[in-house]
N, C-alpha and C. Protein backbone atom coordinates (compact mmCIF):
# COMPACT_ATOMS: atom_id res chain seq x y z
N UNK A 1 -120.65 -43.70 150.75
CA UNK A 1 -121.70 -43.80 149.75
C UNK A 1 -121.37 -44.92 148.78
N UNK A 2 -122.15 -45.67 148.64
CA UNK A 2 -122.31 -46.98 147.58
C UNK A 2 -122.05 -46.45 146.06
N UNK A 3 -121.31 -47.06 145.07
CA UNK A 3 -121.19 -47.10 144.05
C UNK A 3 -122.39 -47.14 143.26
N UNK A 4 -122.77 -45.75 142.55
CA UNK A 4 -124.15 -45.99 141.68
C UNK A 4 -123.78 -46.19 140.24
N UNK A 5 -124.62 -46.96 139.85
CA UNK A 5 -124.55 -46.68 137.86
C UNK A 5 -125.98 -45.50 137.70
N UNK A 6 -124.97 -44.82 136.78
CA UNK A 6 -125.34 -43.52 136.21
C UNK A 6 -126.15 -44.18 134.60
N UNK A 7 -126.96 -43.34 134.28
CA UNK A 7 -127.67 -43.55 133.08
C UNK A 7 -128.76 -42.85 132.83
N UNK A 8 -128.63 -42.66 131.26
CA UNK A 8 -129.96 -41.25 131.25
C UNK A 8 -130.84 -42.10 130.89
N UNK A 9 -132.28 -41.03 131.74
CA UNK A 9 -133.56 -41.93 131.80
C UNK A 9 -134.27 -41.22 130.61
N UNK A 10 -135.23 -41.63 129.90
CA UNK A 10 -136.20 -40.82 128.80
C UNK A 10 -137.85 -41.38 129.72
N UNK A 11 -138.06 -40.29 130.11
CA UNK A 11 -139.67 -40.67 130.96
C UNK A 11 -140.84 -39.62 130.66
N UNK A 12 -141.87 -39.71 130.43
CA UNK A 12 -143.00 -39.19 129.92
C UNK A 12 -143.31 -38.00 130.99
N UNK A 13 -143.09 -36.69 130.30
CA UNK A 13 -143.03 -35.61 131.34
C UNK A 13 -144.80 -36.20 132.39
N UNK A 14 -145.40 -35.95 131.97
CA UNK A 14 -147.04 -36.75 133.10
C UNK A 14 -146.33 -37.30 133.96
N UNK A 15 -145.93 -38.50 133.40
CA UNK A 15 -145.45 -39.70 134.78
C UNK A 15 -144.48 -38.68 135.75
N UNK A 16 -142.96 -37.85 135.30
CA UNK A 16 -142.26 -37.29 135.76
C UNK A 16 -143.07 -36.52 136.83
N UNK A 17 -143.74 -36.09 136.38
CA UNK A 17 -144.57 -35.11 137.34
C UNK A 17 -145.62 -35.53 138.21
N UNK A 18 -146.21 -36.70 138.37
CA UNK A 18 -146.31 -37.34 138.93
C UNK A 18 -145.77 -37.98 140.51
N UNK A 19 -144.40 -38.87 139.83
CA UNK A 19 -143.53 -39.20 140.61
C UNK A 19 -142.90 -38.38 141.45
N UNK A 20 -142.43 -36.83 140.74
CA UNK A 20 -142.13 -35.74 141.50
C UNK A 20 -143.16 -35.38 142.52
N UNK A 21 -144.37 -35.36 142.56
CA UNK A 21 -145.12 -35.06 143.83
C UNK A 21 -145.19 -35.89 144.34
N UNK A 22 -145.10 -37.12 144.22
CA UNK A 22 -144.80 -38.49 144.98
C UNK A 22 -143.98 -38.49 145.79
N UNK A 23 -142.52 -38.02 145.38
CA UNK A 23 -141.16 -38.22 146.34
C UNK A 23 -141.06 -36.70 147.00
N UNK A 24 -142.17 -35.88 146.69
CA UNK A 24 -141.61 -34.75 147.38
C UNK A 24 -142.66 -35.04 149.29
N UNK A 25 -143.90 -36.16 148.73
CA UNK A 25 -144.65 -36.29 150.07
C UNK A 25 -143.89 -37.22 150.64
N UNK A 26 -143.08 -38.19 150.15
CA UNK A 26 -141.88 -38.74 150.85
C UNK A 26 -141.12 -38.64 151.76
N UNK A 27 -140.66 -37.00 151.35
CA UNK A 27 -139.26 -36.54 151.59
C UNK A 27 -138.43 -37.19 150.67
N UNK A 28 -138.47 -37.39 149.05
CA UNK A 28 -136.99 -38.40 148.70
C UNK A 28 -137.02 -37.13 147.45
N UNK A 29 -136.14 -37.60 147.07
CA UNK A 29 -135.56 -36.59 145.76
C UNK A 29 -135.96 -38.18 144.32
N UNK A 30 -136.45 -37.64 143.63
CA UNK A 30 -136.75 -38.07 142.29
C UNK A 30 -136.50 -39.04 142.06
N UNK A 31 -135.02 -38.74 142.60
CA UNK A 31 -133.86 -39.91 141.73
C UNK A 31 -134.32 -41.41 142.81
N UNK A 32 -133.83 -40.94 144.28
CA UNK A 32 -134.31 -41.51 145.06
C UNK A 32 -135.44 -42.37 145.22
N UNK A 33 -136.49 -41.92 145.06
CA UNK A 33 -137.81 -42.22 144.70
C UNK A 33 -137.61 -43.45 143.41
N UNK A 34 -137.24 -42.90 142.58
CA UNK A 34 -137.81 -43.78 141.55
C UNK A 34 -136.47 -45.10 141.74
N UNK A 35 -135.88 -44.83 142.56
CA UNK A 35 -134.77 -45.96 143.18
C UNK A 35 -135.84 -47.01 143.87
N UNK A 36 -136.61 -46.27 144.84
CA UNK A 36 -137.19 -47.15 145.73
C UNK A 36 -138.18 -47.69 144.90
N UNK A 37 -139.05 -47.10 144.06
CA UNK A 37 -139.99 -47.97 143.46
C UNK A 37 -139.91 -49.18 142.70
N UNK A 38 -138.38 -48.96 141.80
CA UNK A 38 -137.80 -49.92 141.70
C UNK A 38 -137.59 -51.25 142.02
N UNK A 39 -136.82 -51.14 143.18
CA UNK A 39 -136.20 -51.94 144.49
C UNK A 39 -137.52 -52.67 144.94
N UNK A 40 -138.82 -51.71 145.47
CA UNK A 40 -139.50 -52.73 145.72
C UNK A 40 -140.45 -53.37 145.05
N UNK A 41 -140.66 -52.93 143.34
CA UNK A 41 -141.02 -54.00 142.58
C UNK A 41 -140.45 -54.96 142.19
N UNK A 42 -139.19 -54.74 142.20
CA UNK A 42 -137.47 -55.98 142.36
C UNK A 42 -138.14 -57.07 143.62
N UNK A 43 -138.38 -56.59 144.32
CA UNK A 43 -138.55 -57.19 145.85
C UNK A 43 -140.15 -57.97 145.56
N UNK A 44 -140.95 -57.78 144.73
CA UNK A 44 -142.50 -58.13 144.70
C UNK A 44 -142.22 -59.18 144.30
N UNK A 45 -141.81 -59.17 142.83
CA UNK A 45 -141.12 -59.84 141.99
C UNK A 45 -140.25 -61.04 142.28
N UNK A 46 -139.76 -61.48 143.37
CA UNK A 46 -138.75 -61.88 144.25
C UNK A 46 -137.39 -62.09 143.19
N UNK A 47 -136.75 -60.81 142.72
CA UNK A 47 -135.82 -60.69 141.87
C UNK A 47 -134.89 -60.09 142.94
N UNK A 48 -135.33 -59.78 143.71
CA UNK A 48 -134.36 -59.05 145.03
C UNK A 48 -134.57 -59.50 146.02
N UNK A 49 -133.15 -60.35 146.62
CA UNK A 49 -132.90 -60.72 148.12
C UNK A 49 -133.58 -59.54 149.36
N UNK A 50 -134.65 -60.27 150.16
CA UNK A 50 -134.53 -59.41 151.32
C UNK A 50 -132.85 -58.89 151.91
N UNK A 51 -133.42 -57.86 152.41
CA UNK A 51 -131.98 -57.16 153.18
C UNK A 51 -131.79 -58.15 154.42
N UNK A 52 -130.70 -58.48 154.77
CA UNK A 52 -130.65 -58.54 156.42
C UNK A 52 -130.98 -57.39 157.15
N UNK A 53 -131.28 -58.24 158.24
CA UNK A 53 -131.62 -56.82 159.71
C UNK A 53 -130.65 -55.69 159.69
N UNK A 54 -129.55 -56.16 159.91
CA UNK A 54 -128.21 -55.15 160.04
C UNK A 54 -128.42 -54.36 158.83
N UNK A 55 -128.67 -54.38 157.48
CA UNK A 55 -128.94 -53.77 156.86
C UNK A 55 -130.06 -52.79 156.77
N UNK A 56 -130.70 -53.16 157.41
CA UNK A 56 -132.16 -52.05 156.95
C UNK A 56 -131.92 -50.59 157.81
């Protein structure tokens, strides 16, 4: 498992609940979820290198 940074989030219970039925039609857990949404507004953004193949 990859090295995560830890940090407390303050998020608007609505949105929370939200996102929670979001990652539960997923299959991802919260945390997860709001990882990926992240990552791929990082990625829209082109603030984030595509992955290589071997990676995905």
């Amino acid at each position: 498992m990859a090295n995560k940074k830890h940090f407390p989030l303050r998020i608007d219970p609505e949105l929370y609940a939200i996102i929670e039925r979001w990652a539960q039609e997923e299959f991802r857990s919260v945390n997860a979820h709001i990882e990926f949404l992240l990552r791929e507004a990082a990625r829209r953004e082109k603030r984030l290198p595509k992955r290589k193949k071997e990676d995905e």
